[in-house]
Protein backbone atom coordinates (compact mmCIF):
# COMPACT_ATOMS: atom_id res chain seq x y z
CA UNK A 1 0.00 0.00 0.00
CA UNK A 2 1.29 3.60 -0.72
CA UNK A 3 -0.01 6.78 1.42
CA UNK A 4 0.11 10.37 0.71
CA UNK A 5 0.57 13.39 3.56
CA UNK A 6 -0.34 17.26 2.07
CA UNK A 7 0.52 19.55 5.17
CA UNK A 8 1.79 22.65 5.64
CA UNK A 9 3.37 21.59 8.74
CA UNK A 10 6.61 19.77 8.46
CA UNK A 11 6.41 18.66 12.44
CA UNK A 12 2.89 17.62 11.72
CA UNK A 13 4.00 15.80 8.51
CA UNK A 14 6.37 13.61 10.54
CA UNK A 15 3.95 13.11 13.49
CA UNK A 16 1.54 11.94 10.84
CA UNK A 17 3.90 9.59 9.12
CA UNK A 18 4.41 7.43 12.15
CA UNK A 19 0.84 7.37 13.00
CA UNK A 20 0.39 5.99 9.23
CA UNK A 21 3.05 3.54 9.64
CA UNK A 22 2.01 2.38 12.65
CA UNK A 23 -1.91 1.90 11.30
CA UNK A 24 -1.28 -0.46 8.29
CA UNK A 25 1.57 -2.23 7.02
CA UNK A 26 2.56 0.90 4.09
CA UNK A 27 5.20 0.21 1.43
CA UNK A 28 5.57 3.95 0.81
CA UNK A 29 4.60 6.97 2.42
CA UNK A 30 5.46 10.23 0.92
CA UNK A 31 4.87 13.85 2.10
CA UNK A 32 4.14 17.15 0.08
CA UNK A 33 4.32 20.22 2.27
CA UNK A 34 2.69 22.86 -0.59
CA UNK A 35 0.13 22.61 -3.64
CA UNK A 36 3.61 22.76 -5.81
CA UNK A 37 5.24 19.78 -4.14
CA UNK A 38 1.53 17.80 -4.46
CA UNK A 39 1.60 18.70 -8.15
CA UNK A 40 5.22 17.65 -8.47
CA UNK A 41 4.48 14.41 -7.05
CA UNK A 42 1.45 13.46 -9.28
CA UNK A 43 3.84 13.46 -12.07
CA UNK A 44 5.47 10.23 -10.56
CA UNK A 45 2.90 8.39 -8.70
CA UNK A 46 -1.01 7.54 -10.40
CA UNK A 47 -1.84 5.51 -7.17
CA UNK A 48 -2.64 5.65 -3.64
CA UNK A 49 -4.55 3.72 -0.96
CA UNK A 50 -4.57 6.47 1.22
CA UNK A 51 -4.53 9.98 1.39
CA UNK A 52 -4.62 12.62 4.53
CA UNK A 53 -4.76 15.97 3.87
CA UNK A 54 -4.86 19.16 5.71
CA UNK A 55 -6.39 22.01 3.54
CA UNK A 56 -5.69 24.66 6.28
CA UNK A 57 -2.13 24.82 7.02
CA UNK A 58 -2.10 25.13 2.80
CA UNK A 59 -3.93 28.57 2.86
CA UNK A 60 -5.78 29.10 -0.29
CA UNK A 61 -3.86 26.36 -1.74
CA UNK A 62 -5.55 23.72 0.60
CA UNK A 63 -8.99 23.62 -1.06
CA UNK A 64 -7.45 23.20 -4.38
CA UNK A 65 -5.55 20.37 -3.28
CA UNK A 66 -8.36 18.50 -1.85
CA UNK A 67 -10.30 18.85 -5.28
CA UNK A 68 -7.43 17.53 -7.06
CA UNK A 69 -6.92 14.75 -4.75
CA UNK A 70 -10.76 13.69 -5.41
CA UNK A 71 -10.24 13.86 -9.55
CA UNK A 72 -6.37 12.18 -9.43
CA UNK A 73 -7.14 9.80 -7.49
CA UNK A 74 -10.71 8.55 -7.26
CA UNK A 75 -10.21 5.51 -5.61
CA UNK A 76 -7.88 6.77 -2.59
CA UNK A 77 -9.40 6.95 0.85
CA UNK A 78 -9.09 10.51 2.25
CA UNK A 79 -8.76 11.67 5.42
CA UNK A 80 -9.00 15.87 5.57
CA UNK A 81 -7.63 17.49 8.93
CA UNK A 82 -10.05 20.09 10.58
CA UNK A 83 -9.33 22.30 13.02
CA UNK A 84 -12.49 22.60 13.94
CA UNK A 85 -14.20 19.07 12.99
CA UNK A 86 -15.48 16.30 14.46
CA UNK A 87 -15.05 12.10 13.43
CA UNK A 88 -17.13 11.42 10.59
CA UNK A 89 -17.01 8.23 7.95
CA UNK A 90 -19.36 7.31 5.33
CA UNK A 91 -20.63 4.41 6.65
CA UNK A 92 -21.35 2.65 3.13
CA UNK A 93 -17.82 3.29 1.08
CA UNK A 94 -15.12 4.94 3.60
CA UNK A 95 -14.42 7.22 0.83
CA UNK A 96 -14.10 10.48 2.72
CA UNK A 97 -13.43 11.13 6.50
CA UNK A 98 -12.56 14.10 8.32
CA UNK A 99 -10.78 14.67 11.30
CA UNK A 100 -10.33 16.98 13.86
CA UNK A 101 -6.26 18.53 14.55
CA UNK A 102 -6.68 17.10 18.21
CA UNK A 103 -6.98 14.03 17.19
CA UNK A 104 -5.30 11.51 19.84
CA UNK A 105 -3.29 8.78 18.21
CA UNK A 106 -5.76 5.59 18.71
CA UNK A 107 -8.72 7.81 17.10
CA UNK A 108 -6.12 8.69 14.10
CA UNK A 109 -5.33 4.59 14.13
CA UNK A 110 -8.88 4.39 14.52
CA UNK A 111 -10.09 6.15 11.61
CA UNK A 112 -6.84 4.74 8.86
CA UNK A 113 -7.86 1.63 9.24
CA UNK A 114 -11.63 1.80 9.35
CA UNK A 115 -11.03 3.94 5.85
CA UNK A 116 -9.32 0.77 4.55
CA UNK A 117 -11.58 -1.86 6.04
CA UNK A 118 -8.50 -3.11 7.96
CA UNK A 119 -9.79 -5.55 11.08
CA UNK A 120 -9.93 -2.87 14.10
CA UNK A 121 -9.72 -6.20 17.20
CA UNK A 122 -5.81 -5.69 17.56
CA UNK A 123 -6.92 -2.32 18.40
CA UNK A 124 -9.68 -2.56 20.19
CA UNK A 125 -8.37 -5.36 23.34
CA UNK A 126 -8.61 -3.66 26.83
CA UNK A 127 -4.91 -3.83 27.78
CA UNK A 128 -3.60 -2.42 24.05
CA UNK A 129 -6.24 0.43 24.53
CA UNK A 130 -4.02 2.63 26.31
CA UNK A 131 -1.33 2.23 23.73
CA UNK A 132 -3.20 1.51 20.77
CA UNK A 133 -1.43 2.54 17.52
CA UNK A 134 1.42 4.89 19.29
CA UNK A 135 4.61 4.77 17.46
CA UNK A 136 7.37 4.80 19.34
CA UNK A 137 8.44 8.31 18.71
CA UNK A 138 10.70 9.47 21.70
CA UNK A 139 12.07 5.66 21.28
CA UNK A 140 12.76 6.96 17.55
CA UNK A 141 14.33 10.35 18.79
CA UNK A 142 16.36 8.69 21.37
CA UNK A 143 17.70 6.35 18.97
CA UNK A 144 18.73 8.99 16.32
CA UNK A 145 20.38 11.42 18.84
CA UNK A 146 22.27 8.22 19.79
CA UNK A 147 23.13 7.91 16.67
CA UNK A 148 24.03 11.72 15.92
CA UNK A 149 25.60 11.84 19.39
CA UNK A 150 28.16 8.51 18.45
CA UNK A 151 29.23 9.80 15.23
CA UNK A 152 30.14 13.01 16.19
CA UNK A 153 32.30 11.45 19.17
CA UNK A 154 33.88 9.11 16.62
CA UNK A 155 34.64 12.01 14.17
CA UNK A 156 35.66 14.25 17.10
CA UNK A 157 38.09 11.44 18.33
CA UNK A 158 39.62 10.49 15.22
CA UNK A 159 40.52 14.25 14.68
CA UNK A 160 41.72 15.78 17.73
CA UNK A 161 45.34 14.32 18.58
CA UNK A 162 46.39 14.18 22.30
CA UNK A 163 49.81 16.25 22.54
CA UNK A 164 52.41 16.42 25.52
CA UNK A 165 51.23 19.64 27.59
CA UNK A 166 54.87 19.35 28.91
CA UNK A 167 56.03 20.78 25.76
CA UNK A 168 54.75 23.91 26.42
CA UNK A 169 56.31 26.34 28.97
CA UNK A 170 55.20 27.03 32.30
CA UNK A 171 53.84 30.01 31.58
CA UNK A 172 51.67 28.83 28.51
CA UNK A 173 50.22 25.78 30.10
CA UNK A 174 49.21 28.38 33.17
CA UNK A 175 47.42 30.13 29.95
CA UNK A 176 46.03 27.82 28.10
CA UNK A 177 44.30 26.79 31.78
CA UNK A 178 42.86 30.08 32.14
CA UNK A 179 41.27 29.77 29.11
CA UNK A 180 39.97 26.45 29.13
CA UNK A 181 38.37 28.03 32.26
CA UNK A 182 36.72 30.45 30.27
CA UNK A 183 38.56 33.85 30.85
CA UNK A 184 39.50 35.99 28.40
CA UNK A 185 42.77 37.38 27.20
CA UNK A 186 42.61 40.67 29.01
CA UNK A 187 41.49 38.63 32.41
CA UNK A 188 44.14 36.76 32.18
CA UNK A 189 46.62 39.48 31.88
CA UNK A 190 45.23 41.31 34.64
CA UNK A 191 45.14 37.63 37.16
CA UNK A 192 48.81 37.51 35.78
CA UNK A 193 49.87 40.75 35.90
CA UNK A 194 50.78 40.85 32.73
CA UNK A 195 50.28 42.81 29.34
CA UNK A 196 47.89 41.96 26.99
CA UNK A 197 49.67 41.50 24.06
CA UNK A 198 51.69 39.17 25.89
CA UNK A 199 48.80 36.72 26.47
CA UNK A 200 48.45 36.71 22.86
CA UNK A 201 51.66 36.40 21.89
CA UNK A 202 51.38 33.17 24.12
CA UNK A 203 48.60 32.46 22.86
CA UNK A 204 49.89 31.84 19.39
CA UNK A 205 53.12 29.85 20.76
CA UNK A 206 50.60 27.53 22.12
CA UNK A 207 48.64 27.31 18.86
CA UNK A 208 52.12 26.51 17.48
CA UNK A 209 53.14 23.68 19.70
CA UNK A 210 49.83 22.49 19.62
CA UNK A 211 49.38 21.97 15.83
CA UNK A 212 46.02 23.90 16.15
CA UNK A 213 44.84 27.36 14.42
CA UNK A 214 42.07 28.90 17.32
CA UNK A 215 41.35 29.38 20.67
CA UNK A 216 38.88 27.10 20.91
CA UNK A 217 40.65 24.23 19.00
CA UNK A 218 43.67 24.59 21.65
CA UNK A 219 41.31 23.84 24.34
CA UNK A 220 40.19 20.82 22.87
CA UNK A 221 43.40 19.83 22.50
CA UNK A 222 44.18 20.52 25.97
CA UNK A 223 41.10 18.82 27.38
CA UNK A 224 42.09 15.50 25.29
CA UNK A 225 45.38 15.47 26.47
CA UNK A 226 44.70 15.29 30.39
CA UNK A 227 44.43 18.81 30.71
CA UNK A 228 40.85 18.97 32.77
CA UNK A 229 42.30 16.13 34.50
CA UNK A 230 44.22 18.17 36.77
CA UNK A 231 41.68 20.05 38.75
CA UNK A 232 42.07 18.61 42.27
CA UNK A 233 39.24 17.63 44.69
CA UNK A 234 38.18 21.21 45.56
CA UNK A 235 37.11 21.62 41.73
CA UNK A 236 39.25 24.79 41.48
CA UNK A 237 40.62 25.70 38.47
CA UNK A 238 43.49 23.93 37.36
CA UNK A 239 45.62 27.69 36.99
CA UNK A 240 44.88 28.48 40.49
CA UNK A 241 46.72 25.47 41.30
CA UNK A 242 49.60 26.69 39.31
CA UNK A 243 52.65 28.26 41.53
CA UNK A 244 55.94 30.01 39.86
CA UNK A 245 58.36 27.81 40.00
């Protein structure tokens, strides 16, 4: 089976999609977010089981859509969004059923596979009544930050290259501290009691010894090379526990 989502909406577009998927077992479900990606889309598909539409997040466009819908295709069952409507089904073809925005998932569920004369007693079972039809979205979101999260770790790990801090001066590493702590260059001249232009002149040293070409990049460096490891057990920063030799 192959379903079609017109909406506006891109969030509700989504939402909708894994209510669909989780109503009927769809090969294909495609979204069209404006009466120019519907029309773009007819060029490439002449069939669909099901179609849910929602006229009003289209504007003027939306009422167009739905008539177009009825002549391409004839035989889909269509679902229109309200904001304002109630359930309704023509009892003798499913041809045409509205919904209201609120919606809750099992009514959605509900109403998908009534429109398709799908069998509604998985759905309909006391203890699955609670649940009935929710996709697993925050499962879904979870699983894709996961995702996002590990790769960016990988790529982060395979690029930044731990380096010995004890290549850099005494001075510099009491630097580079401060600003992995988050002050800037003219704070740490005036905790040092020294110039400005002599932070940054140590400043690029460090960029120097440290391969790197920024600020923030020689942090990173730091931090993945033991750096933050140094704070003792009173958390204070690791300069402040920094004496002149």
């Amino acid at each position: 089976m192959k379903a079609l989502i017109v909406d506006g909406e891109e969030i509700y577009r989504i939402s909708m999609k894994e209510v669909i998927t989780a109503a009927a077992n769809f090969d294909e479900v495609i979204e069209a977010g404006s009466e120019h990606d519907f029309l773009s889309m007819t060029a490439s598909h002449d069939l669909f089981d099901l179609v849910v539409l929602q006229p009003a997040t289209l504007h003027d466009d939306g009422g167009n859509c739905l008539k177009l819908v009825n002549r391409l295709y004839p035989n889909a069952k269509v679902i229109s969004i309200g904001k304002d409507t109630h359930y309704t089904s023509n009892q003798s073809n499913f041809r045409y059923t509205t919904m209201p925005r609120t919606a809750s998932v099992q009514e959605m569920v509900k109403a998908i596979r009534s429109s398709l004369k799908l069998p509604l007693d998985s759905y309909n079972s006391p203890c699955a009544s609670s649940n009935m039809g929710r996709p697993k979205v925050s499962n879904l979101l979870n699983t894709e930050f996961n995702r996002f999260k590990s790769h960016v770790t990988n790529e982060h790990s395979e690029n930044v290259k731990t380096v010995d801090l004890k290549r850099l001066s005494y001075r510099q590493r009491q630097i580079l501290a401060m600003a992995a702590d988050g002050l800037p260059n003219k704070e740490i001249a005036a905790r040092l009691n020294i110039a400005e232009g002599t932070v940054k002149a140590h400043m690029h040293s460090i960029f120097k010894v440290l391969g790197v070409s920024n600020r923030t990049q020689a942090v990173i460096r730091y931090g993945a090379s033991g750096g933050n490891n140094s704070l003792p057990q009173d958390k204070s920063p690791a300069w402040q526990q920094m004496t002149v030799a």
